[in-house]
PDB file of N, CA and C in Angstrom:
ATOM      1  N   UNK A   1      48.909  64.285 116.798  1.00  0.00           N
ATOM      2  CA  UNK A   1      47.909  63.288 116.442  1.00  0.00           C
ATOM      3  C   UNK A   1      46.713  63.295 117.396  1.00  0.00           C
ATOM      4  N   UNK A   2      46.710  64.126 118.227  1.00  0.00           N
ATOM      5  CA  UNK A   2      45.797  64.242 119.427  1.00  0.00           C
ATOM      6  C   UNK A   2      44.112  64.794 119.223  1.00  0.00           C
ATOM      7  N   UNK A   3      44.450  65.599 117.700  1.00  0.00           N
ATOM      8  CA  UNK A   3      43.423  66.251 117.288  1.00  0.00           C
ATOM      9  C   UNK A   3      42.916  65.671 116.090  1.00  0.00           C
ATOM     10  N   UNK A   4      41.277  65.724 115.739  1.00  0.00           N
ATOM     11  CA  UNK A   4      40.653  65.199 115.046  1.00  0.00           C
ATOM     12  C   UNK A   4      41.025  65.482 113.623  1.00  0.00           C
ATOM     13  N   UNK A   5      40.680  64.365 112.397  1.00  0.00           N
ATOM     14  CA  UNK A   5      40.599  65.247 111.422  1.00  0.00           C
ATOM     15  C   UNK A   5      38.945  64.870 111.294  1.00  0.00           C
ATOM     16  N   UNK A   6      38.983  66.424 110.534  1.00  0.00           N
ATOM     17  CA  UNK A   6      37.229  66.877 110.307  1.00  0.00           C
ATOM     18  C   UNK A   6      37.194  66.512 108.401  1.00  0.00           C
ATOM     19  N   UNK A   7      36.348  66.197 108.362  1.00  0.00           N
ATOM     20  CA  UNK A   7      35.868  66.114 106.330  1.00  0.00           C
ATOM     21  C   UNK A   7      34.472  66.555 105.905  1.00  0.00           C
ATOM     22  N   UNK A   8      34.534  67.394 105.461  1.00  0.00           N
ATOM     23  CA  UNK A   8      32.908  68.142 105.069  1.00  0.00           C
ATOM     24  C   UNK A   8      33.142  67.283 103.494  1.00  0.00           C
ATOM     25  N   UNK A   9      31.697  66.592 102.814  1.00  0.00           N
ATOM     26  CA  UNK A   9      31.443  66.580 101.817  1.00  0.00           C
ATOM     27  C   UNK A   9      30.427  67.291 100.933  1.00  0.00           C
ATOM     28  N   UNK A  10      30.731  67.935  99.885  1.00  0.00           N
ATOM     29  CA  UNK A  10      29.947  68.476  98.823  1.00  0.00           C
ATOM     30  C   UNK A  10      29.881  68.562  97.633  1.00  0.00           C
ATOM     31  N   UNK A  11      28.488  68.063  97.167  1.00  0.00           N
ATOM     32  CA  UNK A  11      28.253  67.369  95.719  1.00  0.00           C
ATOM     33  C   UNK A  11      28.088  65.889  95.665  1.00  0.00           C
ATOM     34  N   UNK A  12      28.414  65.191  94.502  1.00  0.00           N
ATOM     35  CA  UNK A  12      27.904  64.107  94.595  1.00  0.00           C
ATOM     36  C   UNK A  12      28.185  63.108  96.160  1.00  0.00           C
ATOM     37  N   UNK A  13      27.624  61.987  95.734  1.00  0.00           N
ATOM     38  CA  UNK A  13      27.328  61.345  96.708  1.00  0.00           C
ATOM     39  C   UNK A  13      28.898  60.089  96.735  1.00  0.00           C
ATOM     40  N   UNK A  14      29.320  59.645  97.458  1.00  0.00           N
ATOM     41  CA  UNK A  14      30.294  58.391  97.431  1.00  0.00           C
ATOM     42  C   UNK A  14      30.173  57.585  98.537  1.00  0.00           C
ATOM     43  N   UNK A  15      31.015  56.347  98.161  1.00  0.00           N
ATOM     44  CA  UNK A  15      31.046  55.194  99.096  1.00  0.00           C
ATOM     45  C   UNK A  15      32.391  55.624  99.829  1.00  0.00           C
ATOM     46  N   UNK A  16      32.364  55.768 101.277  1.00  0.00           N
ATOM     47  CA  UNK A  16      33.638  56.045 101.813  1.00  0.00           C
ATOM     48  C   UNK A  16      33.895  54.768 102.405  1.00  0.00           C
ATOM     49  N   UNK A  17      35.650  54.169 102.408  1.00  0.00           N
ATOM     50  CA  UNK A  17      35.742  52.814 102.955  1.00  0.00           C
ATOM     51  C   UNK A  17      36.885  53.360 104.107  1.00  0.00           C
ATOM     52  N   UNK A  18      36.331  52.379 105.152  1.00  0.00           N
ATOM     53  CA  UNK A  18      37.475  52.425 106.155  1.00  0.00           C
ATOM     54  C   UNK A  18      37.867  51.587 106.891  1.00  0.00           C
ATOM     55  N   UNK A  19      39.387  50.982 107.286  1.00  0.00           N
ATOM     56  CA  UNK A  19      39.937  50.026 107.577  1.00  0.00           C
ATOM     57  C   UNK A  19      40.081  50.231 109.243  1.00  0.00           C
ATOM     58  N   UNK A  20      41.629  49.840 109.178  1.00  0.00           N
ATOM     59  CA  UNK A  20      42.579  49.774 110.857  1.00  0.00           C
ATOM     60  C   UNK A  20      43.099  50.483 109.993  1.00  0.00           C
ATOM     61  N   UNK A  21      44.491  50.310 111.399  1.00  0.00           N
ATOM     62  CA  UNK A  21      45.628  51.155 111.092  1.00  0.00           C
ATOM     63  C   UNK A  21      46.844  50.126 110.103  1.00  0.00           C
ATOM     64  N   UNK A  22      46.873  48.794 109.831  1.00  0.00           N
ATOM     65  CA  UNK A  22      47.178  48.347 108.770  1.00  0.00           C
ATOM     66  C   UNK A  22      46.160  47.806 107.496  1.00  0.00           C
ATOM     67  N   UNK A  23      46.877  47.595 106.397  1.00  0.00           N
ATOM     68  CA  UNK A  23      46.269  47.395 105.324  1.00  0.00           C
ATOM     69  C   UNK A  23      45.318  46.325 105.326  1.00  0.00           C
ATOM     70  N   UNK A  24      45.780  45.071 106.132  1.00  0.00           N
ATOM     71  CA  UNK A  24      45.237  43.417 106.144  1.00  0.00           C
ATOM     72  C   UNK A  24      43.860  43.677 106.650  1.00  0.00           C
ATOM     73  N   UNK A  25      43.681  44.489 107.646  1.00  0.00           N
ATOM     74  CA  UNK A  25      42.835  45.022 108.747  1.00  0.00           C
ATOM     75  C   UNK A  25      41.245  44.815 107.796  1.00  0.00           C
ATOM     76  N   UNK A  26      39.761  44.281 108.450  1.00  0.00           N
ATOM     77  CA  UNK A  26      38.860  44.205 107.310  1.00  0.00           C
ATOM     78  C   UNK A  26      38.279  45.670 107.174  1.00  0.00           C
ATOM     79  N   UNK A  27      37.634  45.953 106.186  1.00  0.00           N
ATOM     80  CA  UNK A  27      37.376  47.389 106.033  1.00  0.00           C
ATOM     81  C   UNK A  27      35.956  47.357 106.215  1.00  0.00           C
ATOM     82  N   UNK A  28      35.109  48.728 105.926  1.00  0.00           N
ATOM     83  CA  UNK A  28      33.993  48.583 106.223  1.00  0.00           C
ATOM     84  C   UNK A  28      33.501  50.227 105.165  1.00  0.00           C
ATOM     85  N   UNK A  29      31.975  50.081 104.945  1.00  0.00           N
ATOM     86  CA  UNK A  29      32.152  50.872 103.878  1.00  0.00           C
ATOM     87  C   UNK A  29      30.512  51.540 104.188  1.00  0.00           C
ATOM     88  N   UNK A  30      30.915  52.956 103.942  1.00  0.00           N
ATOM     89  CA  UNK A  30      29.588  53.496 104.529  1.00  0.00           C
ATOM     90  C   UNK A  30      29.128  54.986 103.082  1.00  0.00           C
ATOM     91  N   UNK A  31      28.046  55.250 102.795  1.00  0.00           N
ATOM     92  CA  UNK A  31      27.661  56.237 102.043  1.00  0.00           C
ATOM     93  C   UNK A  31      28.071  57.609 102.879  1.00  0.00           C
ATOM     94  N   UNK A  32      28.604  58.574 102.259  1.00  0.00           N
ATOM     95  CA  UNK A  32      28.582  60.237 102.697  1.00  0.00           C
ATOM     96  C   UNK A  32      27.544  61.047 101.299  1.00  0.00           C
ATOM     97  N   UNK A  33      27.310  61.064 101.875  1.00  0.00           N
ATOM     98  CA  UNK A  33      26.129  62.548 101.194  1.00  0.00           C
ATOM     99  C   UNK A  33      26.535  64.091 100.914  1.00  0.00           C
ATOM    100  N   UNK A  34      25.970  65.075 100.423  1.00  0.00           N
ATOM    101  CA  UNK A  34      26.340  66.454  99.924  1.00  0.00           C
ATOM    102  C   UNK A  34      26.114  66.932 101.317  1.00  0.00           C
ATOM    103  N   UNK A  35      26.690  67.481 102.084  1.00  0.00           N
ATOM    104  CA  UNK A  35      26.451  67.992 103.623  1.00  0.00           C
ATOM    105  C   UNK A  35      27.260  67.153 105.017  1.00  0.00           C
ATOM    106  N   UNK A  36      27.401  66.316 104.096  1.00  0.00           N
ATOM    107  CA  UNK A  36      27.411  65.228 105.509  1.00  0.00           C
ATOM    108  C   UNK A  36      29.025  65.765 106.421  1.00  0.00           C
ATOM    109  N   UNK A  37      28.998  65.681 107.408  1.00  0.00           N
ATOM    110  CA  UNK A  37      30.577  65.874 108.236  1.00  0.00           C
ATOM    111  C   UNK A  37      30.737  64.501 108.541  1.00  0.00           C
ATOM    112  N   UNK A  38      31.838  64.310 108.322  1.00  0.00           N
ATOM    113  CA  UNK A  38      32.840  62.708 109.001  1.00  0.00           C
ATOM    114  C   UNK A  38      34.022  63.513 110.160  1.00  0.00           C
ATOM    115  N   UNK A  39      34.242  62.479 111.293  1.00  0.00           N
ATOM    116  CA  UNK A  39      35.213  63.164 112.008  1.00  0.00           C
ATOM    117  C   UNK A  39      36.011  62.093 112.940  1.00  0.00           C
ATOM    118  N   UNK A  40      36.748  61.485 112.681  1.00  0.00           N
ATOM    119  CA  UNK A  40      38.283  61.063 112.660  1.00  0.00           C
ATOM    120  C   UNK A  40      38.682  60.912 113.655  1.00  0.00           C
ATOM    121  N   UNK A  41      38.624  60.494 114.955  1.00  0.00           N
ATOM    122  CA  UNK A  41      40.175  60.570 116.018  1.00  0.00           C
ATOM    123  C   UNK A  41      39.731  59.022 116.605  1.00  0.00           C
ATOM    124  N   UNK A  42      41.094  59.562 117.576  1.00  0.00           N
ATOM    125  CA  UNK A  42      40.587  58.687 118.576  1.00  0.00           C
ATOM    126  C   UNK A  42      42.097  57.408 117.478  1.00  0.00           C
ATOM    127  N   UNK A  43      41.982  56.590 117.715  1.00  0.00           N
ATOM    128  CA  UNK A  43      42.275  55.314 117.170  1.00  0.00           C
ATOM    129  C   UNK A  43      42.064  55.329 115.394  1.00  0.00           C
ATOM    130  N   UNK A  44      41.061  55.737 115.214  1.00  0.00           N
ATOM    131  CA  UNK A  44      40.527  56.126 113.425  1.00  0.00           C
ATOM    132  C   UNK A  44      41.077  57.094 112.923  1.00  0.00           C
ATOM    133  N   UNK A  45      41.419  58.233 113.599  1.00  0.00           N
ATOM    134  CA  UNK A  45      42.706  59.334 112.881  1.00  0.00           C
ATOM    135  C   UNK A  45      43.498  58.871 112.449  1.00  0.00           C
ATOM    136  N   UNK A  46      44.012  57.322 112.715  1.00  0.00           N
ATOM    137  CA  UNK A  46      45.180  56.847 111.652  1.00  0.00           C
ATOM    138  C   UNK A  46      44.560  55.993 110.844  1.00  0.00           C
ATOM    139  N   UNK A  47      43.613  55.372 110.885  1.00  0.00           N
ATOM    140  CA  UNK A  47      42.891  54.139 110.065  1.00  0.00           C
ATOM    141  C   UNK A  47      42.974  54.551 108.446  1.00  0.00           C
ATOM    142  N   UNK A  48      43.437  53.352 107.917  1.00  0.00           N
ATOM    143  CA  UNK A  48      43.588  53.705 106.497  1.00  0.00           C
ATOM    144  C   UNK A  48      41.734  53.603 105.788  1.00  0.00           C
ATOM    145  N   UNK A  49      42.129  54.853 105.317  1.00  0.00           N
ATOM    146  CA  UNK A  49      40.222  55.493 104.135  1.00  0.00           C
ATOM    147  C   UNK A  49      40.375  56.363 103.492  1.00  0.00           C
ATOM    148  N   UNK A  50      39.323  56.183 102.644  1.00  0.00           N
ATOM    149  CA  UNK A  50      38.917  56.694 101.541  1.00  0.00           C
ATOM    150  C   UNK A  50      37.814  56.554 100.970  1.00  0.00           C
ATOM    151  N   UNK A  51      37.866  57.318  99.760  1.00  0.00           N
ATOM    152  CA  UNK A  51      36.813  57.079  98.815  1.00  0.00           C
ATOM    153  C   UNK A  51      36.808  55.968  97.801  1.00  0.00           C
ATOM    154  N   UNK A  52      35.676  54.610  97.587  1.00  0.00           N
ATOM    155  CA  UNK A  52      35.988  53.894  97.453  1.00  0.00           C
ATOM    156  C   UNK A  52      35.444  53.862  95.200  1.00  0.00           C
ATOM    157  N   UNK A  53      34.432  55.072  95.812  1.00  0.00           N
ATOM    158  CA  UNK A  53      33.648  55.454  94.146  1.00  0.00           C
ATOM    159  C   UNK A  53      32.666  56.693  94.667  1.00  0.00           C
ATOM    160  N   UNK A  54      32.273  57.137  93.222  1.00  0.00           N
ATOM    161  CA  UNK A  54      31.684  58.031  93.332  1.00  0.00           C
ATOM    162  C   UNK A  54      30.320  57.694  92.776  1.00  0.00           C
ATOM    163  N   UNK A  55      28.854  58.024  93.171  1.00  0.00           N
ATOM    164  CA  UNK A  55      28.276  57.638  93.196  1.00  0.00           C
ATOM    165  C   UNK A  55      27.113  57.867  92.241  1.00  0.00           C
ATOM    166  N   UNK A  56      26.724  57.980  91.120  1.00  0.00           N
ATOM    167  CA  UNK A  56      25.837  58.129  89.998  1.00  0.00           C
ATOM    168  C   UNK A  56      24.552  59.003  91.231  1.00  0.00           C
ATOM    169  N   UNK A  57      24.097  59.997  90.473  1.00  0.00           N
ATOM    170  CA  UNK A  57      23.130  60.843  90.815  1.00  0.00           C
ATOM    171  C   UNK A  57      23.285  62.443  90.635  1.00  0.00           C
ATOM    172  N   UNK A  58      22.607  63.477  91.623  1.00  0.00           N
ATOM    173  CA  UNK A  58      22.592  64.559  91.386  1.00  0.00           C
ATOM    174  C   UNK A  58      24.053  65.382  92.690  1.00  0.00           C
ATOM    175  N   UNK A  59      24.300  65.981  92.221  1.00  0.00           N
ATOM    176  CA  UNK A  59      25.242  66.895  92.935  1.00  0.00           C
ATOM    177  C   UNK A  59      25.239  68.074  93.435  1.00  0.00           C
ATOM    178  N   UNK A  60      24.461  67.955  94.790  1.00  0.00           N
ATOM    179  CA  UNK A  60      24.019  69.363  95.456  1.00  0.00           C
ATOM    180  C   UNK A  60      25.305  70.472  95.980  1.00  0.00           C
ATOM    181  N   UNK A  61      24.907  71.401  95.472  1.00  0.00           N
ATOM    182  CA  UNK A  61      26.123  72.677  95.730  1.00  0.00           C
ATOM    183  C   UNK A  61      27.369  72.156  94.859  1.00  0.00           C
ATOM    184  N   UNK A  62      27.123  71.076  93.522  1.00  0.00           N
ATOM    185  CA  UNK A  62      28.165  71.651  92.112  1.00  0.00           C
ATOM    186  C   UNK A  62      27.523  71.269  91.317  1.00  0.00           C
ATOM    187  N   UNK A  63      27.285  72.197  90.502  1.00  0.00           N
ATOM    188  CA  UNK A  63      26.722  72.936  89.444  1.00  0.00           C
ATOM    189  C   UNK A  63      27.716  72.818  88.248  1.00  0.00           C
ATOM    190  N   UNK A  64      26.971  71.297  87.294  1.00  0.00           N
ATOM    191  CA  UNK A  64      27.957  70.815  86.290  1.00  0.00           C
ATOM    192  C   UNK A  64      28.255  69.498  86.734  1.00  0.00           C
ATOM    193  N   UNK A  65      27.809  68.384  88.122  1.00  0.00           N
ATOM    194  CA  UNK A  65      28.264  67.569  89.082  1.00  0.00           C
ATOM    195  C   UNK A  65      29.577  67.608  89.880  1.00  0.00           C
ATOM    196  N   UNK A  66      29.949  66.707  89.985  1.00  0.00           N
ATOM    197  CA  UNK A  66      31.420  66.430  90.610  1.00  0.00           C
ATOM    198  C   UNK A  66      31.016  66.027  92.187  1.00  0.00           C
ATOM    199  N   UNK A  67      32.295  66.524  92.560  1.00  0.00           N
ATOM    200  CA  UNK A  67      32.636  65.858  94.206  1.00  0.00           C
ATOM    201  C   UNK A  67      33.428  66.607  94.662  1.00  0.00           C
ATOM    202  N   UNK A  68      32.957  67.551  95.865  1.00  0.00           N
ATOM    203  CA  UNK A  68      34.036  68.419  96.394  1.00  0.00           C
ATOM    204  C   UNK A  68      34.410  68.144  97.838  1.00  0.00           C
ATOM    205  N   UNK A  69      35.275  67.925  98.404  1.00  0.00           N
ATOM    206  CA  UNK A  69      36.087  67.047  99.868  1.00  0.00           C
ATOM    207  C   UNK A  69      36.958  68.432 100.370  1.00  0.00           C
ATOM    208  N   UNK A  70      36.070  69.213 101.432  1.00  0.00           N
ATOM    209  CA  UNK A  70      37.109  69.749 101.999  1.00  0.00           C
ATOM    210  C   UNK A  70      37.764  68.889 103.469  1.00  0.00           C
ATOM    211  N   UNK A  71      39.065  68.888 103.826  1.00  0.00           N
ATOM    212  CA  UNK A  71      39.410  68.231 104.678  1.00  0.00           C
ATOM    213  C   UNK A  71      40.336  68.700 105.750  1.00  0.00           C
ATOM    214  N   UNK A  72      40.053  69.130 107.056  1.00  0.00           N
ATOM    215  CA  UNK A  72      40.138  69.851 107.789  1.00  0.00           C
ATOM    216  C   UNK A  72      41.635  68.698 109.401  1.00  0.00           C
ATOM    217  N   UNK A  73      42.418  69.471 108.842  1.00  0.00           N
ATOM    218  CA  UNK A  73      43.522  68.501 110.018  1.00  0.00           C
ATOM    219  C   UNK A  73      44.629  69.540 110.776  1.00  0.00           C
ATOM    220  N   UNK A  74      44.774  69.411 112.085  1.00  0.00           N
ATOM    221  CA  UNK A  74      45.975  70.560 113.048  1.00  0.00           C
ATOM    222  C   UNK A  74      46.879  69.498 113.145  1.00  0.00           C
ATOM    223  N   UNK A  75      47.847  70.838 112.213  1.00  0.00           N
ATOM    224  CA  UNK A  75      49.120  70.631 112.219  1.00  0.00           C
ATOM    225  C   UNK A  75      49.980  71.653 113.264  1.00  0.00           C
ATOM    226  N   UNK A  76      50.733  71.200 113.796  1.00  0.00           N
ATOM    227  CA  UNK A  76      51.481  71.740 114.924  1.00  0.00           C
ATOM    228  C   UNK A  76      53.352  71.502 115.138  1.00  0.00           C
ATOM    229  N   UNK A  77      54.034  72.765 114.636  1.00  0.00           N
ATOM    230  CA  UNK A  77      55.159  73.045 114.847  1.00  0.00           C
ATOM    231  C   UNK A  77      56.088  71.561 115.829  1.00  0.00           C
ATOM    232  N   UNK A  78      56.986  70.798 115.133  1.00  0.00           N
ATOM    233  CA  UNK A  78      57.930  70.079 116.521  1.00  0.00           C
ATOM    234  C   UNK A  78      58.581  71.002 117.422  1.00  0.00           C
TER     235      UNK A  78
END
């Protein structure tokens, strides 16, 4: 858990929401864009998030729209 997780977004645009590490916890909710990197540790590597919607407009780098989330996390042998 020591290491970040990384999230590249590409294509449309969404509302990403993010809490604590329990559910009750208040959340908070921020736009990601076609390009944008998000990056995770610390205390927020466990925080419960997501995508809260996807966002009406154009979709840079997909062709046809959509929403593409690559999501980047080290996993390591016990």
């Amino acid at each position: 858990f020591g290491a970040p997780i990384v999230s590249l977004s590409l294509g449309a645009s969404c509302l990403f929401r993010i809490g604590g590490t329990s559910r009750t916890e208040r959340t908070r909710s921020f736009r990601l864009h076609a390009g944008d990197a998000l990056v995770l540790s610390g205390p927020a590597r466990l925080a419960f998030h997501g995508v809260a919607r996807i966002l009406p407009g154009p979709a840079p780098f997909m062709e046809g729209g959509g929403r593409l989330n690559l999501t980047l996390r080290r996993v390591t042998a016990s």
